[in-house]
N, C-alpha and C. Protein backbone atom coordinates (compact mmCIF):
# COMPACT_ATOMS: atom_id res chain seq x y z
N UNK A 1 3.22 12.67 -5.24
CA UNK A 1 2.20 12.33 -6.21
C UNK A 1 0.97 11.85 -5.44
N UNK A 2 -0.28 12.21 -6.00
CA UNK A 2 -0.88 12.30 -5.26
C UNK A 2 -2.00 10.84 -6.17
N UNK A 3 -3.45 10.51 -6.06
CA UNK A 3 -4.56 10.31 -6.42
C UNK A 3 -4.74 10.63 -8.07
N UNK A 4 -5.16 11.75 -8.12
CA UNK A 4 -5.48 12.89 -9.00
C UNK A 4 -3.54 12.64 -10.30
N UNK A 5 -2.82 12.93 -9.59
CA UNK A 5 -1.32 13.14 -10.66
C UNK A 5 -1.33 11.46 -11.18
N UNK A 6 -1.55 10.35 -10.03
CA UNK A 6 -1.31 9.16 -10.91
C UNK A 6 -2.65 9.08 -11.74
N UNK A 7 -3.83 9.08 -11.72
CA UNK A 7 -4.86 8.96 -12.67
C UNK A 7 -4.10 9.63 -13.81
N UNK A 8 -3.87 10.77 -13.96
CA UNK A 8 -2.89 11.47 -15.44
C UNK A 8 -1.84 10.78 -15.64
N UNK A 9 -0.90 10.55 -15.22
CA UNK A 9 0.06 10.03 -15.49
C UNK A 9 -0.50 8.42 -15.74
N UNK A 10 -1.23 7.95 -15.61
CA UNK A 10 -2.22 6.82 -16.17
C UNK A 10 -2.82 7.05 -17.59
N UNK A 11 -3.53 7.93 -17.27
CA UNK A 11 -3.85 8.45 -18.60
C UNK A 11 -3.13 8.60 -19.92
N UNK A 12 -1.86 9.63 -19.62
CA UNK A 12 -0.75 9.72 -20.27
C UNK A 12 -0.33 8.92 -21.01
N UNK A 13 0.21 7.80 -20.31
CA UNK A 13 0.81 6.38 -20.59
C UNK A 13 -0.09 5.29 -21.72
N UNK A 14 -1.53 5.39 -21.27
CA UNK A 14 -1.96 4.20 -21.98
C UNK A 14 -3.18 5.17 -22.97
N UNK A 15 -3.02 6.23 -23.08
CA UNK A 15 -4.11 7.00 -24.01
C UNK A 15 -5.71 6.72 -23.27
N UNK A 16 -5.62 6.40 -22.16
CA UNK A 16 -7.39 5.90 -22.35
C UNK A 16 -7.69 8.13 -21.34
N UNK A 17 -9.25 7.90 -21.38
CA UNK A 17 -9.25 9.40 -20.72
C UNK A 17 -9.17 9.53 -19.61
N UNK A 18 -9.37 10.51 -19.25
CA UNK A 18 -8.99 10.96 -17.26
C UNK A 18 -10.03 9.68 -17.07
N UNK A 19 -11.35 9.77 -16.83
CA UNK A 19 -12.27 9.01 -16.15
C UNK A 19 -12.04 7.81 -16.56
N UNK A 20 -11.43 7.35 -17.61
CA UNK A 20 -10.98 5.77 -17.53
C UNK A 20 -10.34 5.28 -16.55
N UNK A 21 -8.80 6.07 -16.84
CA UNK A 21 -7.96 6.20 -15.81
C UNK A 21 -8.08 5.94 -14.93
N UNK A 22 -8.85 6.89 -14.41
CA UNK A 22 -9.47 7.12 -12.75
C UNK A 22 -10.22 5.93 -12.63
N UNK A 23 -11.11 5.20 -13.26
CA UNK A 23 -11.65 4.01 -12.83
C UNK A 23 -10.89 2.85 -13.02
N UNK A 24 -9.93 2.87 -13.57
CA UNK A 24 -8.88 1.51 -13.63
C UNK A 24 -7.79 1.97 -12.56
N UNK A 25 -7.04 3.26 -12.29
CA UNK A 25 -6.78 3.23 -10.79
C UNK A 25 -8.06 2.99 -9.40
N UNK A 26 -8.63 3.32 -9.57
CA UNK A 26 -10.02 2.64 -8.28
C UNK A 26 -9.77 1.03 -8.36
N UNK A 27 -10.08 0.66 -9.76
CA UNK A 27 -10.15 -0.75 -9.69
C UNK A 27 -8.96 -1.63 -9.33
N UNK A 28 -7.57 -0.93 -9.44
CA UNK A 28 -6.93 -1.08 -9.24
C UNK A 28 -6.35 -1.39 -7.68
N UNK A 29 -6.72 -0.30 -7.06
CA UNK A 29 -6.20 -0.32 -5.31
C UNK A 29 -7.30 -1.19 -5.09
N UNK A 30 -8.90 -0.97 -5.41
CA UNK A 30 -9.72 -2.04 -4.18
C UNK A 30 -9.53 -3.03 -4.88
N UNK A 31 -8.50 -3.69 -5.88
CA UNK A 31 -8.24 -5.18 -6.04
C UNK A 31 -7.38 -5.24 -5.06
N UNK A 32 -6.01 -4.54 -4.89
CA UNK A 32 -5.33 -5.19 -3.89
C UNK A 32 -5.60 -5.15 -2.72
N UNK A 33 -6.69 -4.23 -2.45
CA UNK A 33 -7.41 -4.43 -0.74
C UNK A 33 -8.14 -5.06 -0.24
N UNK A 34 -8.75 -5.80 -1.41
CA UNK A 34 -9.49 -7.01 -1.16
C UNK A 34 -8.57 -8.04 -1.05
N UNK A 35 -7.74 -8.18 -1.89
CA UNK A 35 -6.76 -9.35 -2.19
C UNK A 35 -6.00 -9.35 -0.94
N UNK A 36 -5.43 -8.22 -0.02
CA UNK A 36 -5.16 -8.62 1.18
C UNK A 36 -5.81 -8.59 2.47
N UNK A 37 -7.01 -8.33 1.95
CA UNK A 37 -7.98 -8.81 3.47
C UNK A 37 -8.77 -9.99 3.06
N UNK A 38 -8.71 -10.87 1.85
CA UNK A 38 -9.03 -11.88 1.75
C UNK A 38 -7.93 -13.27 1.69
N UNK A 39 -6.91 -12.61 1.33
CA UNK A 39 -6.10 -13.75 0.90
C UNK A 39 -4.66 -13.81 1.74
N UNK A 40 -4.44 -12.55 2.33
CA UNK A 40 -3.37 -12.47 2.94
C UNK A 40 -2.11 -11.30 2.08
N UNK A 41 -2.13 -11.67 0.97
CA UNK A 41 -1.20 -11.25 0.46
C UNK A 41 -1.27 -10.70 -1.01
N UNK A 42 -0.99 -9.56 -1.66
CA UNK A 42 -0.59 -9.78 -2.83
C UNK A 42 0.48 -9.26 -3.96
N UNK A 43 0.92 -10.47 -4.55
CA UNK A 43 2.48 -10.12 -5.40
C UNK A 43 2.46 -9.19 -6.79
N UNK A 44 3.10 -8.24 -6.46
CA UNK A 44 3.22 -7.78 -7.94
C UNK A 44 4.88 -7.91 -8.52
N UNK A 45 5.17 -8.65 -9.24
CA UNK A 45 6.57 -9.21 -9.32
C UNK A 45 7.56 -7.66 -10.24
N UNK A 46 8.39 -7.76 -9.52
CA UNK A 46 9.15 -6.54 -9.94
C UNK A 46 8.32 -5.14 -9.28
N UNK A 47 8.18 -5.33 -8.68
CA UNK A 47 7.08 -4.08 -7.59
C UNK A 47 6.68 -4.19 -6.44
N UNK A 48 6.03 -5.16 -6.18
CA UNK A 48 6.34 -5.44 -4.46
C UNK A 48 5.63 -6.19 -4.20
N UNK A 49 5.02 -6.65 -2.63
CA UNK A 49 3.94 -7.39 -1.64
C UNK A 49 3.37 -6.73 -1.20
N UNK A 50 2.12 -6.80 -1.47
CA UNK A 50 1.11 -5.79 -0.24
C UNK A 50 0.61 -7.03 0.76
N UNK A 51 0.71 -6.97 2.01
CA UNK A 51 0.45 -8.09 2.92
C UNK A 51 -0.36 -7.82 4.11
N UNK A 52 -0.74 -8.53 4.65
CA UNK A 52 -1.16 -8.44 6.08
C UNK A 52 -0.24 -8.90 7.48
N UNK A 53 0.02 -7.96 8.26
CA UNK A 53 0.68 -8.36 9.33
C UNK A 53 0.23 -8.12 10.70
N UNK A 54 0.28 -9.24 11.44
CA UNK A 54 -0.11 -9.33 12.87
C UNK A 54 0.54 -8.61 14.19
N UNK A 55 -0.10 -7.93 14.63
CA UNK A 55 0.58 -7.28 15.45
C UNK A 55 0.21 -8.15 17.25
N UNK A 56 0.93 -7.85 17.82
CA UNK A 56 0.46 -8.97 19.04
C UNK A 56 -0.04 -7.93 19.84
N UNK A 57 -0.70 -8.63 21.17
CA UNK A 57 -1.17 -7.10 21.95
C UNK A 57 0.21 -7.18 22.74
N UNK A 58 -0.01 -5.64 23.23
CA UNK A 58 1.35 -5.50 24.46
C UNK A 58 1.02 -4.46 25.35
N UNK A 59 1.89 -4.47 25.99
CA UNK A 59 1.37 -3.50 27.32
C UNK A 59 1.92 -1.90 26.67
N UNK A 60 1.27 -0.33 27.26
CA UNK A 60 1.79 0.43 26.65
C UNK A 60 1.81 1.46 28.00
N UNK A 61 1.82 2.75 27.64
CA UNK A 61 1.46 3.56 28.58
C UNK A 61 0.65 4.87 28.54
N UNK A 62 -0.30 4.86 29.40
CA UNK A 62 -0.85 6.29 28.46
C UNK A 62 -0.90 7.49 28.61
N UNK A 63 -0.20 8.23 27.12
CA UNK A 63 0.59 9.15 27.14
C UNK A 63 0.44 10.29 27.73
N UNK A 64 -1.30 10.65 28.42
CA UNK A 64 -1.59 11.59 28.76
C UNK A 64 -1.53 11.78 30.43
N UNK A 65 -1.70 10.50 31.33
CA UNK A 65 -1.90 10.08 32.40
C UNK A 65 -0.37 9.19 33.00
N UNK A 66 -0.29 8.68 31.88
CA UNK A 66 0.84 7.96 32.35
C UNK A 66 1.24 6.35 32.91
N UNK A 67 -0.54 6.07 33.15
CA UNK A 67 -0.53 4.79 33.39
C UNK A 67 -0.95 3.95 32.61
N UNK A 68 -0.34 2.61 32.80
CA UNK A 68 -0.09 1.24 32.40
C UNK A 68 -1.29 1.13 31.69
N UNK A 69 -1.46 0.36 30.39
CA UNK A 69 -2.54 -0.22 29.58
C UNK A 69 -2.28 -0.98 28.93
N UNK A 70 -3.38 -2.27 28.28
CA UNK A 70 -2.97 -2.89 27.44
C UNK A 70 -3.30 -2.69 26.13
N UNK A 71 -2.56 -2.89 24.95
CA UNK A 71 -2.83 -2.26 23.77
C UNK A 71 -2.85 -3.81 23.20
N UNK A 72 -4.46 -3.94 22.72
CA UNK A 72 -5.06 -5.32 21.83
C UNK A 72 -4.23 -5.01 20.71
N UNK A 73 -4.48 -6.57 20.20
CA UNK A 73 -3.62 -7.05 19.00
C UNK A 73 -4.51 -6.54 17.70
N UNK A 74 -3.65 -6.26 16.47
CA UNK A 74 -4.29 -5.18 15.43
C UNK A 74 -3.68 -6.26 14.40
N UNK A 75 -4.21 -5.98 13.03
CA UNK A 75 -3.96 -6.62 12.22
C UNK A 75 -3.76 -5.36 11.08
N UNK A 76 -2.48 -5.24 10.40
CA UNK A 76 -2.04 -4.10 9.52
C UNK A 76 -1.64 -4.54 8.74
N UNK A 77 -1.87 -2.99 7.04
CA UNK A 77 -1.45 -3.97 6.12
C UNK A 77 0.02 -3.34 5.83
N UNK A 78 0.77 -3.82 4.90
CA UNK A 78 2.10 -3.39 4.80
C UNK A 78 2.81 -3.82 4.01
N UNK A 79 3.88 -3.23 3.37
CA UNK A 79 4.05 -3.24 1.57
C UNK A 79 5.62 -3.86 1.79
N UNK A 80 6.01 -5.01 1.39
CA UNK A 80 7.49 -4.81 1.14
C UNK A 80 7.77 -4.63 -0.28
N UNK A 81 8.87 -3.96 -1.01
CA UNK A 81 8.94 -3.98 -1.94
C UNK A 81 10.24 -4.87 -2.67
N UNK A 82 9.91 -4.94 -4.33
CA UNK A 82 10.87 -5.93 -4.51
C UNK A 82 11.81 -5.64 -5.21
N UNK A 83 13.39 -6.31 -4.97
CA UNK A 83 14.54 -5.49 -5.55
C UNK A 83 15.07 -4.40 -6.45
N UNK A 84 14.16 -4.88 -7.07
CA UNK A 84 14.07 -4.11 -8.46
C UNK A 84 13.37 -2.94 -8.37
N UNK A 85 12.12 -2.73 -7.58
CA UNK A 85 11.63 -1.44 -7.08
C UNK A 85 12.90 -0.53 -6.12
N UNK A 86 13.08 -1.40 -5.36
CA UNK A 86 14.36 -0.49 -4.57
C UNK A 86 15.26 0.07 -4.83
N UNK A 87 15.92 -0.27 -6.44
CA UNK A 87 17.24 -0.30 -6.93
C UNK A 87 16.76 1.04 -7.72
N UNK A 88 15.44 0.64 -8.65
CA UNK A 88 15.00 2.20 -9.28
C UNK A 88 14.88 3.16 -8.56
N UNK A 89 14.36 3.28 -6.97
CA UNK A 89 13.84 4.29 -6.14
C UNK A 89 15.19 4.97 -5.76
N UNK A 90 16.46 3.97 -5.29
CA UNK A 90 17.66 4.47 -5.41
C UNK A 90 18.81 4.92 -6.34
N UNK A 91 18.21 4.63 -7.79
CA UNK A 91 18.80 5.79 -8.69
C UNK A 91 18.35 6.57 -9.04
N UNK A 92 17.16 6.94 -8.24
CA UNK A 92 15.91 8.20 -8.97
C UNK A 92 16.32 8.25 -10.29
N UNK A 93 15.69 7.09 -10.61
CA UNK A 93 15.39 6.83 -12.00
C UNK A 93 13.99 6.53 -12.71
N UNK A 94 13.30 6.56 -13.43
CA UNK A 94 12.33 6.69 -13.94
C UNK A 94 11.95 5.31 -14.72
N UNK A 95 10.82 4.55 -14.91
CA UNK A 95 10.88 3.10 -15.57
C UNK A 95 10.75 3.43 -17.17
């Protein structure tokens, strides 16, 4: 599923039109991308955490040459999800 299939399947669900849709999914993701580059974290209960996680620097190697480098510390974001998301995803079941 792509962008485009959840805006419809948005649509679908709550009657509003494609371009509603489509602007309440927009409004939707850059809330939680703000919410985790401002706040750290954010909960959607029965669905998951979108978070920020620290990565440390470390040494690597590079892949083309072969020698030693250091790879700086990155800051990524990353989703755990919550039981109840997992349990549906593993009965390919539908909400």
């Amino acid at each position: 599923m792509n962008r485009t299939d959840l805006t419809a399947a948005v649509a679908e669900a709550t009657g509003l039109t494609t371009h509603q849709a489509a602007e309440a999914v927009a409004a939707t993701l850059d809330g939680i991308a703000r919410g985790v580059a401002e706040h750290g974290s954010v909960a959607l209960p029965g669905f998951g955490t979108f978070e920020r996680r620290d990565r440390a620097a470390r040494s690597g190697r590079n892949p083309q040459t072969g020698e030693p480098m250091e790879i700086p510390a990155t800051v990524a974001p990353a989703f755990k999800p919550a039981a109840a998301f997992r349990r549906q995803v593993a009965e390919g079941r539908t909400a």
